[in-house]
Protein backbone atom coordinates (compact mmCIF):
# COMPACT_ATOMS: atom_id res chain seq x y z
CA UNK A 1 114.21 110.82 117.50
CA UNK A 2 111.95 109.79 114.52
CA UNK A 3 108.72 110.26 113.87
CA UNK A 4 106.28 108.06 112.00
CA UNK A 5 103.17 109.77 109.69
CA UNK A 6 100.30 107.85 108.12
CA UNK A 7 100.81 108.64 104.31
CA UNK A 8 98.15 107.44 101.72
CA UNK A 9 98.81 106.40 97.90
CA UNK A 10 96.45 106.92 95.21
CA UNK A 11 96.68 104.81 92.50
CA UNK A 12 94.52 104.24 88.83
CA UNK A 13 93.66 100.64 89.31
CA UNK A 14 96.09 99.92 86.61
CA UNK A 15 98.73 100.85 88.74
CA UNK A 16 99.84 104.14 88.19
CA UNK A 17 100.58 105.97 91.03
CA UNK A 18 98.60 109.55 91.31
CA UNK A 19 100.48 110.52 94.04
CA UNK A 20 101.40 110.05 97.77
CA UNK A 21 99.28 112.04 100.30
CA UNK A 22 99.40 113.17 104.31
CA UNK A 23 96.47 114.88 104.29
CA UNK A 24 93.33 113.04 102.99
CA UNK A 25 91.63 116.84 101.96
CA UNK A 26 95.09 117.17 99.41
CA UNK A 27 94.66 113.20 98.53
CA UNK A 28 90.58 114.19 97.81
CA UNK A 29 91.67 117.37 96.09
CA UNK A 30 93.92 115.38 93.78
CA UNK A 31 91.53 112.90 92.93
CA UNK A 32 89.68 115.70 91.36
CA UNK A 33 92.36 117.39 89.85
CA UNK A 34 93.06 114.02 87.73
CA UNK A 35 89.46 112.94 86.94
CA UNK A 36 87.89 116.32 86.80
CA UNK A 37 84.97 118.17 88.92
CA UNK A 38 82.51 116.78 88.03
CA UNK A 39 83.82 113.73 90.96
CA UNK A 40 83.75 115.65 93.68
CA UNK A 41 81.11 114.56 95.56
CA UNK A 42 82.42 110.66 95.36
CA UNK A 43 86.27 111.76 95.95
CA UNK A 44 84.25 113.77 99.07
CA UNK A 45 82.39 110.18 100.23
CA UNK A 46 86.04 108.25 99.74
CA UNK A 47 87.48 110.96 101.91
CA UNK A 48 85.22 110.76 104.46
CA UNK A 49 85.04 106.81 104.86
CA UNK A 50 88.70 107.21 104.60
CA UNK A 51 88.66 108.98 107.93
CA UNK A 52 86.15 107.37 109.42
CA UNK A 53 88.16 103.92 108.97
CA UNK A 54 85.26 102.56 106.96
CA UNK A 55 86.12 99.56 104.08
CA UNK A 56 86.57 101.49 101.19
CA UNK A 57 87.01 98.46 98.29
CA UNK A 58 83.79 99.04 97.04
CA UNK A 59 84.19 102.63 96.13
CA UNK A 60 87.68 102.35 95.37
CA UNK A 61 85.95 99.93 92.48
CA UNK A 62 83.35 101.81 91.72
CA UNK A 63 86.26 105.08 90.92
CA UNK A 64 89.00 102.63 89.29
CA UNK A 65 91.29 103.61 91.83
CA UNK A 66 92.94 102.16 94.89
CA UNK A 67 94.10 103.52 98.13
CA UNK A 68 96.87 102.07 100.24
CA UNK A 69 97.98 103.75 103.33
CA UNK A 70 101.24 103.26 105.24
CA UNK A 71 103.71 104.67 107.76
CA UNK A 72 106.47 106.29 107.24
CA UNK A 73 109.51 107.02 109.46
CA UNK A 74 111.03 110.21 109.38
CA UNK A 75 114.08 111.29 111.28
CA UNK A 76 113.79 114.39 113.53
């Protein structure tokens, strides 16, 4: 039996990897953690288009970040 889960990367828009999220409140939560507090109302708004399925290039911009989301397979 396997099991596949939507994981999200967050990356600096130079590449480097932030880290690899589940949960979009821990990928939000991490954003902050690397740029400071003072972003938590825009790592909030990419959060929350995240979930919503809304295009979020614009932001992603706008932070210097990107997001890339895939599935993963994991064995049961």
């Amino acid at each position: 039996m396997t099991i596949n889960v939507r994981t999200y990367v967050l990356s600096e828009s130079n590449g480097a990897e932030i880290g690899t999220f589940t949960n979009l409140n821990e990928l939000g939560d991490a954003f902050v953690a690397h740029f400071g507090k003072g972003y938590r109302g825009l790592a909030d708004k990419l959060v929350a288009d995240l979930a919503a399925g809304k295009d979020t290039s614009r932001t992603e911009f706008v932070l210097g970040v990107k997001v890339t989301s895939e599935f993963v397979t994991l064995a049961a």
